[in-house]
C-alpha atoms as a PDB file:
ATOM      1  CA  UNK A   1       0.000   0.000   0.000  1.00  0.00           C
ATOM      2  CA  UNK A   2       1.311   3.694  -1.108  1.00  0.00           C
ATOM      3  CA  UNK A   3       2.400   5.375   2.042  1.00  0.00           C
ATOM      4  CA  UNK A   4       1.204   9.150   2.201  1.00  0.00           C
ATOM      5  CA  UNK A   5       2.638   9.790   5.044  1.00  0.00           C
ATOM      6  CA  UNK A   6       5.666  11.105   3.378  1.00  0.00           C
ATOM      7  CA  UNK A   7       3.727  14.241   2.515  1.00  0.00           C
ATOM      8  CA  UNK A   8       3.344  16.191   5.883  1.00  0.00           C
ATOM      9  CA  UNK A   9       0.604  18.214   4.325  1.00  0.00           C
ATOM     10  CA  UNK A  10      -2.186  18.232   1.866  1.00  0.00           C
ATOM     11  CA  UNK A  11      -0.983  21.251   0.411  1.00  0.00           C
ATOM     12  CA  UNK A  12       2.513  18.783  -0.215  1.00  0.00           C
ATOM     13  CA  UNK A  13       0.539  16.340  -1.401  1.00  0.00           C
ATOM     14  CA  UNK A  14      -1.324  18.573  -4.166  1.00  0.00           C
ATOM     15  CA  UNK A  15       1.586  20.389  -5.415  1.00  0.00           C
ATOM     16  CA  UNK A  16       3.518  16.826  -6.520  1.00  0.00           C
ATOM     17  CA  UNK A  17       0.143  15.575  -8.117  1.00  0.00           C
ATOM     18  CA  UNK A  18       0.006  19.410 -10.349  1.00  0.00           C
ATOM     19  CA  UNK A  19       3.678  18.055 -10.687  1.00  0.00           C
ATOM     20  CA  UNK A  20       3.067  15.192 -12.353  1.00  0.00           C
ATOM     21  CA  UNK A  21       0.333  16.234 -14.312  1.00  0.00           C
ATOM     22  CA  UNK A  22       1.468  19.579 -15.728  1.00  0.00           C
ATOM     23  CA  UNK A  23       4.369  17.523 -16.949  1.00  0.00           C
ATOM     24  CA  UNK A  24       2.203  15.715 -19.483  1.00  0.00           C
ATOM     25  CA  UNK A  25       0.820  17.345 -22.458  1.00  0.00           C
ATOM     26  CA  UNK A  26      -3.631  17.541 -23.344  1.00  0.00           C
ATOM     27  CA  UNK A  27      -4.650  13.827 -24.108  1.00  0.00           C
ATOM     28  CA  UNK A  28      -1.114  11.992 -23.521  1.00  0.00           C
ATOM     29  CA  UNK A  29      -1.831   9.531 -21.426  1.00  0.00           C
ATOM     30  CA  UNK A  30       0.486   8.361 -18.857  1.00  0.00           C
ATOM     31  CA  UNK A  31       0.428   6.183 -15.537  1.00  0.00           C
ATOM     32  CA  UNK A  32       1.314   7.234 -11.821  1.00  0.00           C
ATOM     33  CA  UNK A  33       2.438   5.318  -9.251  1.00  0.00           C
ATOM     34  CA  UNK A  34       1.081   8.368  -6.608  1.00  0.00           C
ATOM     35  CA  UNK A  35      -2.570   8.936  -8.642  1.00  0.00           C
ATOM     36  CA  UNK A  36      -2.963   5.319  -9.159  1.00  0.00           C
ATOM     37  CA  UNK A  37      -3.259   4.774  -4.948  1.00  0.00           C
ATOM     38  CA  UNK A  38      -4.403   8.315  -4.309  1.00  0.00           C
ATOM     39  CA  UNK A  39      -7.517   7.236  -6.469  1.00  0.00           C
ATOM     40  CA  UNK A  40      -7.713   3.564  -5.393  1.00  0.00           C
ATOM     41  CA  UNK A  41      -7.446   4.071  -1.252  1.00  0.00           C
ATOM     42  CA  UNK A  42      -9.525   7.427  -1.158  1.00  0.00           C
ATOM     43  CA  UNK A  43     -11.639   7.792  -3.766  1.00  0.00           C
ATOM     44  CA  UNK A  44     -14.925   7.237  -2.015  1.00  0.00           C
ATOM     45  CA  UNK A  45     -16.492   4.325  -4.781  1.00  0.00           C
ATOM     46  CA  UNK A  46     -13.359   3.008  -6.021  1.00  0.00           C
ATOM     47  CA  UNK A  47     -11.952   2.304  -2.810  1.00  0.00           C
ATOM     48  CA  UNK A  48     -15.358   0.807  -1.573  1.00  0.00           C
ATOM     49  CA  UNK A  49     -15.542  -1.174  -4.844  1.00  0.00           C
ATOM     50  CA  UNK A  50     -12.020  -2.168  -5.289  1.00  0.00           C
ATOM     51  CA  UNK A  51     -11.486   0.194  -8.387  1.00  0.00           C
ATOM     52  CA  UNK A  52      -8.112   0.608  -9.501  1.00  0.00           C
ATOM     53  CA  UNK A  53      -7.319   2.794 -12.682  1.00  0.00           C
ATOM     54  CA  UNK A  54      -4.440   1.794 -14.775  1.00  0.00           C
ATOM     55  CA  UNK A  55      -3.458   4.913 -16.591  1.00  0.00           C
ATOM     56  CA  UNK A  56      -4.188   8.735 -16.502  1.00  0.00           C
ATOM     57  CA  UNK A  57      -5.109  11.629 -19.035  1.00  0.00           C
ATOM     58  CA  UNK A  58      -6.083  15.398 -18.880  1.00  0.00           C
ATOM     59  CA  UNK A  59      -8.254  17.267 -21.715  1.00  0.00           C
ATOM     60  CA  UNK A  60      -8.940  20.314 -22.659  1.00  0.00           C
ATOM     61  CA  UNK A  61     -11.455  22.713 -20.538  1.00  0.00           C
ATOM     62  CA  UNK A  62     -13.531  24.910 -22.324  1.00  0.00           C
ATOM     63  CA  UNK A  63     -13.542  27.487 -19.509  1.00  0.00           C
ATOM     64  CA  UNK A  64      -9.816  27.790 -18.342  1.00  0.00           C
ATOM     65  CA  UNK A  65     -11.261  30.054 -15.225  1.00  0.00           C
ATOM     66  CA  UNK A  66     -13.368  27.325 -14.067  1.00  0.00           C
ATOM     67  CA  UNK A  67     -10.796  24.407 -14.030  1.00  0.00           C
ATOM     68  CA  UNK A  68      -7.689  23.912 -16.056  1.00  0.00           C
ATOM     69  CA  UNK A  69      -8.538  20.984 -17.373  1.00  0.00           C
ATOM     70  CA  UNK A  70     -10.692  17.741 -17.538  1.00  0.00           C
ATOM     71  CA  UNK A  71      -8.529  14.688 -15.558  1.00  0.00           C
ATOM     72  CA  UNK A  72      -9.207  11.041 -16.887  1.00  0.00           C
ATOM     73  CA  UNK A  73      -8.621   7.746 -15.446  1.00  0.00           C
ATOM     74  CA  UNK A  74      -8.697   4.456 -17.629  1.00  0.00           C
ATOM     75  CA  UNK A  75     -10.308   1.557 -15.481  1.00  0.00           C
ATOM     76  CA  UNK A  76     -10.223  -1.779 -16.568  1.00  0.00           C
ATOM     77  CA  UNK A  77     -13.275  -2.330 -16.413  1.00  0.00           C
ATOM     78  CA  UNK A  78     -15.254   0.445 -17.045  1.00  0.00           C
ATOM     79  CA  UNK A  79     -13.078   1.894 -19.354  1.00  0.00           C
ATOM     80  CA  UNK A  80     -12.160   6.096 -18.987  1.00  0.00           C
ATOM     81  CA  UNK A  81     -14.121   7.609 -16.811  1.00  0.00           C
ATOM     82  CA  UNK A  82     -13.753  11.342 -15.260  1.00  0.00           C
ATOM     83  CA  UNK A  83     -12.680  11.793 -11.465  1.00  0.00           C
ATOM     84  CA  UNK A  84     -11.147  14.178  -9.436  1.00  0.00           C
ATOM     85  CA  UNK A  85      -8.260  13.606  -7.480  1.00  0.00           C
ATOM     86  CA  UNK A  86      -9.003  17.022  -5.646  1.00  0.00           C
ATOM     87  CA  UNK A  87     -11.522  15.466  -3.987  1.00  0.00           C
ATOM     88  CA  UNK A  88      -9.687  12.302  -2.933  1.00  0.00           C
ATOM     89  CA  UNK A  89      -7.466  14.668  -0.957  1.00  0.00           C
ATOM     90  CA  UNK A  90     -10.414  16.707   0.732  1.00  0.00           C
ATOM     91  CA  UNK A  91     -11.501  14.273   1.365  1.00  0.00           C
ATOM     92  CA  UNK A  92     -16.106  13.124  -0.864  1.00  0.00           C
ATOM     93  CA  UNK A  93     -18.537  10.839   1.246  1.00  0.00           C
ATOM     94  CA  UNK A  94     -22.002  10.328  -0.026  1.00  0.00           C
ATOM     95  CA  UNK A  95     -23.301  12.826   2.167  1.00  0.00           C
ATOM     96  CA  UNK A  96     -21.129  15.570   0.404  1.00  0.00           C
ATOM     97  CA  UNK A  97     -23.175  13.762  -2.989  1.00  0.00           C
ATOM     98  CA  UNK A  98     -26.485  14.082  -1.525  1.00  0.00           C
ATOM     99  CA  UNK A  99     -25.289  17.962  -0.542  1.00  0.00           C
ATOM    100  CA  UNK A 100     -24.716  18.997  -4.500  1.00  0.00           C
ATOM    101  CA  UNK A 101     -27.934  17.238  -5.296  1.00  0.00           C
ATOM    102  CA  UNK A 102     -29.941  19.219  -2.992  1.00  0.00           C
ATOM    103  CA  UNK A 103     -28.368  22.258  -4.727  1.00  0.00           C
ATOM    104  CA  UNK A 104     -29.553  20.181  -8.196  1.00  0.00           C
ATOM    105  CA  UNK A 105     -32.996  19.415  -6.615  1.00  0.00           C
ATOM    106  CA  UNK A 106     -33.685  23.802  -6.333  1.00  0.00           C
ATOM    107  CA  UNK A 107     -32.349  24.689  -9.658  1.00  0.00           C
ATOM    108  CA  UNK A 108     -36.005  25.643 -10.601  1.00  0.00           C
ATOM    109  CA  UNK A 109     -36.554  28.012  -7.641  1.00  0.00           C
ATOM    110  CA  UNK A 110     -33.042  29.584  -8.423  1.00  0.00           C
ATOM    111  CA  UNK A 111     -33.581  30.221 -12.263  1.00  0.00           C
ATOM    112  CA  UNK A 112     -36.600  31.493 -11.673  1.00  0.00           C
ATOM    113  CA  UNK A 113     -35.496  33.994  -9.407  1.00  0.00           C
ATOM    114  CA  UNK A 114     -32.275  34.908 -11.651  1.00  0.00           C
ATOM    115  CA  UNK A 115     -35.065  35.784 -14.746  1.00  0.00           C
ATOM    116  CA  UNK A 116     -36.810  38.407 -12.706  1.00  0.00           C
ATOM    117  CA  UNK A 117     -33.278  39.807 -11.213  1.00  0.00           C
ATOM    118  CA  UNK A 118     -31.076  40.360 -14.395  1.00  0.00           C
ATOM    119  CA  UNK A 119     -28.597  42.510 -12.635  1.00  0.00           C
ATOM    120  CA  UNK A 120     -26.866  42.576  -8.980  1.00  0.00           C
ATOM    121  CA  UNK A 121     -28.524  43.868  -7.182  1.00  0.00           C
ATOM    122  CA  UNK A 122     -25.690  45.648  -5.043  1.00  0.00           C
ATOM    123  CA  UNK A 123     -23.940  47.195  -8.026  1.00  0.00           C
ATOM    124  CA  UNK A 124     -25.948  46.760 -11.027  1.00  0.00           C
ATOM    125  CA  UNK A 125     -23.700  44.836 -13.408  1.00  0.00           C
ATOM    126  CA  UNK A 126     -25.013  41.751 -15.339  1.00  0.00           C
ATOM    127  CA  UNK A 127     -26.028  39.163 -12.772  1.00  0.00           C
ATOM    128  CA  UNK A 128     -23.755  35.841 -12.717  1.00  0.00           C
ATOM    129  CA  UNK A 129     -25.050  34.140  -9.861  1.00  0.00           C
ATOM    130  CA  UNK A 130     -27.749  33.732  -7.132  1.00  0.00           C
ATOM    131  CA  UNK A 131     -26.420  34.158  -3.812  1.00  0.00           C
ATOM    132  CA  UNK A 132     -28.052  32.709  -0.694  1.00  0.00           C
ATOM    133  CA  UNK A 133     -27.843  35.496   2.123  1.00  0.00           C
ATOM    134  CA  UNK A 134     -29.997  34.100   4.718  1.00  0.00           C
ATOM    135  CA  UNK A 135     -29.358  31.147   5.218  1.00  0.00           C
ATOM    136  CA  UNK A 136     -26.616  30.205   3.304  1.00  0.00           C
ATOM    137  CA  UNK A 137     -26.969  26.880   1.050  1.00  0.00           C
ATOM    138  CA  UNK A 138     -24.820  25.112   2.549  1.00  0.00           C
ATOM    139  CA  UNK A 139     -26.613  26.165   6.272  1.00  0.00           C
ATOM    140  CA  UNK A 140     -29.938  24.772   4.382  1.00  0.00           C
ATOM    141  CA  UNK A 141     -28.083  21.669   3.720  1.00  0.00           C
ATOM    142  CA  UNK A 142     -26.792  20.539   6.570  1.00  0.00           C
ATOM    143  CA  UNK A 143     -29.981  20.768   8.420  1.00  0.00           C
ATOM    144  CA  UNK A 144     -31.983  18.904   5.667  1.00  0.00           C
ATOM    145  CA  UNK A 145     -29.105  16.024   5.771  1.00  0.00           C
ATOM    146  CA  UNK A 146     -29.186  16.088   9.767  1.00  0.00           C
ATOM    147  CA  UNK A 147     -33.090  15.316   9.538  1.00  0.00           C
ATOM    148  CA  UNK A 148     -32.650  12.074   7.402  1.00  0.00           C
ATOM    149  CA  UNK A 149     -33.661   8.768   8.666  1.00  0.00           C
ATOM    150  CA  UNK A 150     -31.928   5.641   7.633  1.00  0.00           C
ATOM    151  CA  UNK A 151     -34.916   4.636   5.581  1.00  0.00           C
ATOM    152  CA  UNK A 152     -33.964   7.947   3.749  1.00  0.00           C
ATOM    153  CA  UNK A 153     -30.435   6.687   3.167  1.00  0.00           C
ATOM    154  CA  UNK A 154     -31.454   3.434   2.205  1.00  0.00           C
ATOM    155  CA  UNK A 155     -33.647   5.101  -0.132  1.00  0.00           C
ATOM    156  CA  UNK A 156     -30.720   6.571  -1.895  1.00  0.00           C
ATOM    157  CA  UNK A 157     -29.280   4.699  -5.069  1.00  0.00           C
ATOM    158  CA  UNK A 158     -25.443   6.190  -6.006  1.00  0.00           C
ATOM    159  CA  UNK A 159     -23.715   4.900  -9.540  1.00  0.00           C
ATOM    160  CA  UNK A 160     -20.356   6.886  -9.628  1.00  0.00           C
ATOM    161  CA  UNK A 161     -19.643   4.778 -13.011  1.00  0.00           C
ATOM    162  CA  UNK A 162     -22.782   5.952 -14.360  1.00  0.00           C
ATOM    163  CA  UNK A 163     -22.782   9.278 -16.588  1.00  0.00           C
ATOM    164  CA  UNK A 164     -25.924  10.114 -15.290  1.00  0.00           C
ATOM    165  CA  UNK A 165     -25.951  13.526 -12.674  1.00  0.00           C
ATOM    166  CA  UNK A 166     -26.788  12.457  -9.274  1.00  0.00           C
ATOM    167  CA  UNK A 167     -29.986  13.463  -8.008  1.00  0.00           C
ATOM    168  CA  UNK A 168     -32.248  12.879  -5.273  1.00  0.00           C
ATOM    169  CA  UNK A 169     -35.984  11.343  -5.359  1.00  0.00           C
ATOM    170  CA  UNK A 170     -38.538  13.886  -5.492  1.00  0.00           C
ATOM    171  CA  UNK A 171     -40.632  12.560  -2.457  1.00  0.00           C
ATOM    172  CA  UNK A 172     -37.223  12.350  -0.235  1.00  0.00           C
ATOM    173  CA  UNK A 173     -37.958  14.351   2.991  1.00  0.00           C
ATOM    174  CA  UNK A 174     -34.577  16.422   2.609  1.00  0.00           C
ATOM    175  CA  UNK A 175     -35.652  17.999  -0.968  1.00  0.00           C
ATOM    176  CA  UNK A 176     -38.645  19.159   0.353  1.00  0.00           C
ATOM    177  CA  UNK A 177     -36.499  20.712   3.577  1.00  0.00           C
ATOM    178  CA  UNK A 178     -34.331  22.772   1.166  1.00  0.00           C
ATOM    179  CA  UNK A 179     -37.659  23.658  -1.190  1.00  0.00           C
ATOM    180  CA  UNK A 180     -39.545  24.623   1.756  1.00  0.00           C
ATOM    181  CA  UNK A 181     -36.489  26.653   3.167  1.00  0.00           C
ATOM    182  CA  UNK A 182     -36.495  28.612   0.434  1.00  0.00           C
ATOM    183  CA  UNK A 183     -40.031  29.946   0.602  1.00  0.00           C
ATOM    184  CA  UNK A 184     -38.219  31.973   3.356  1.00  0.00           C
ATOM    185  CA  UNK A 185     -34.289  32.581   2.164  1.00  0.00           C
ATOM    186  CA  UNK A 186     -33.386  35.203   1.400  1.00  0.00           C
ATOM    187  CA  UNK A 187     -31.962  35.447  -2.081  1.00  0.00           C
ATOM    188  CA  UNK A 188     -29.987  38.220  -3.718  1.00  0.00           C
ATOM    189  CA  UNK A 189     -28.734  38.583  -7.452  1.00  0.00           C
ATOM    190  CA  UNK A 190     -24.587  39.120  -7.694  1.00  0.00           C
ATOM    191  CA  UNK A 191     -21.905  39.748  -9.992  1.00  0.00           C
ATOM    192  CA  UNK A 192     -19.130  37.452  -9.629  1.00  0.00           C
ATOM    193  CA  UNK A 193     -17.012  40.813  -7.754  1.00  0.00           C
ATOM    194  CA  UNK A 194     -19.933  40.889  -5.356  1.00  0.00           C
ATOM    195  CA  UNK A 195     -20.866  37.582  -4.680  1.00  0.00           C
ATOM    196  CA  UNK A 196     -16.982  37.385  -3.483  1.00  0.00           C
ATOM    197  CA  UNK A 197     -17.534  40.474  -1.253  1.00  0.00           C
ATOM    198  CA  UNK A 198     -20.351  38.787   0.420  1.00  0.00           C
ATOM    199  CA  UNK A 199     -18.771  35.704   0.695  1.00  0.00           C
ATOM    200  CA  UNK A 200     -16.041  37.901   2.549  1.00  0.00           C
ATOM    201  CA  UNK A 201     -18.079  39.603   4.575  1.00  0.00           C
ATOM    202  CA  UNK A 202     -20.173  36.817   5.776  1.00  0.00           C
ATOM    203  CA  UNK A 203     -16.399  34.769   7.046  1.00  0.00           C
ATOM    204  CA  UNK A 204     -15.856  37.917   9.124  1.00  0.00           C
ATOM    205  CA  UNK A 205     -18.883  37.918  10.756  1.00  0.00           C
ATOM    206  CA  UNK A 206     -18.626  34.432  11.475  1.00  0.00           C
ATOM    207  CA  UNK A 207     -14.903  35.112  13.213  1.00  0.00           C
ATOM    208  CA  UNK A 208     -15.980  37.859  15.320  1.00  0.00           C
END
């Protein structure tokens, strides 16, 4: 078994991963001794199901700003198949799952409120995103996951090989939490400069 322990931080650990892959050029494919057991012992499925990819690739993104690139892993079994080894370092349960699919489940609620608010509504410049002031998301989330029996987990069918988005059953009692919680959020309209400044302010609250 790969022993980590040689990197004293994640922040080690990340920077000889971009190492190794900023070495390579777009779609040459090459195999990694460190990726290869960072993706087999953490990944959350393909350590559970005994996953273990043979050989590694990066493509092209087609918004650099969002992410660099697309990373690849060929499986033997299932052939290439996107992952991110990001998330093997931080560290992805299924509860971290069932928290973006909440965020799926509202997408309604939130492009509806983004057609009637065009603009920020703290400066004026074209809106980018939806912000949620009170309570944040991710506050929404937590409390929605918290109230979940085990018949709700049980409930709950995850494919990571599938291609399919993950997303929750309608009737499941923690999508209609977060689409009853936001009858009451509070929502506001940002640029990307002031959904930052938010973001900002909202950490400095929190620390006083």
């Amino acid at each position: 078994m790969f022993e980590f322990a040689q990197f004293k931080t994640k922040t080690a650990l990340r920077d000889a991963i971009r190492a190794e892959i900023n070495s390579v050029a777009m779609n040459q494919e090459f195999t990694s001794d460190l990726l290869q057991a960072l993706i087999s012992q953490r990944h959350y499925y393909c350590s559970a199901k005994g996953l273990v990819p043979e050989k590694f690739k990066k493509t092209k993104h087609p918004d650099f700003k969002t992410a660099p690139y697309y990373f690849w892993a060929f499986f033997p079994t299932i052939g290439w198949h996107g992952v991110s080894w990001v998330k093997c370092i931080d560290g992805w349960t299924l509860t971290d799952g069932v928290a973006s699919a909440l965020r799926i489940s509202v997408r309604p609620i939130i492009e509806a409120y983004r057609n009637t608010h065009r603009n920020c509504e703290k400066c004026g410049k074209p809106t980018a995103d939806i912000d949620h002031v009170s309570p944040e998301f991710k506050t929404i989330a937590e409390q929605a996951i918290a109230a979940m029996t085990q018949a709700d987990w049980d409930s709950i069918t995850y494919d990571w090989i599938s291609e399919e988005t993950f997303t929750l059953p309608e009737n499941l009692s923690c999508v209609q939490f977060v689409k009853n919680a936001h009858e009451t959020a509070v929502l506001m309209s940002v640029c990307k400069e002031c959904h930052r400044a938010n973001a900002r302010n909202r950490k400095m609250i929190d620390q006083i």
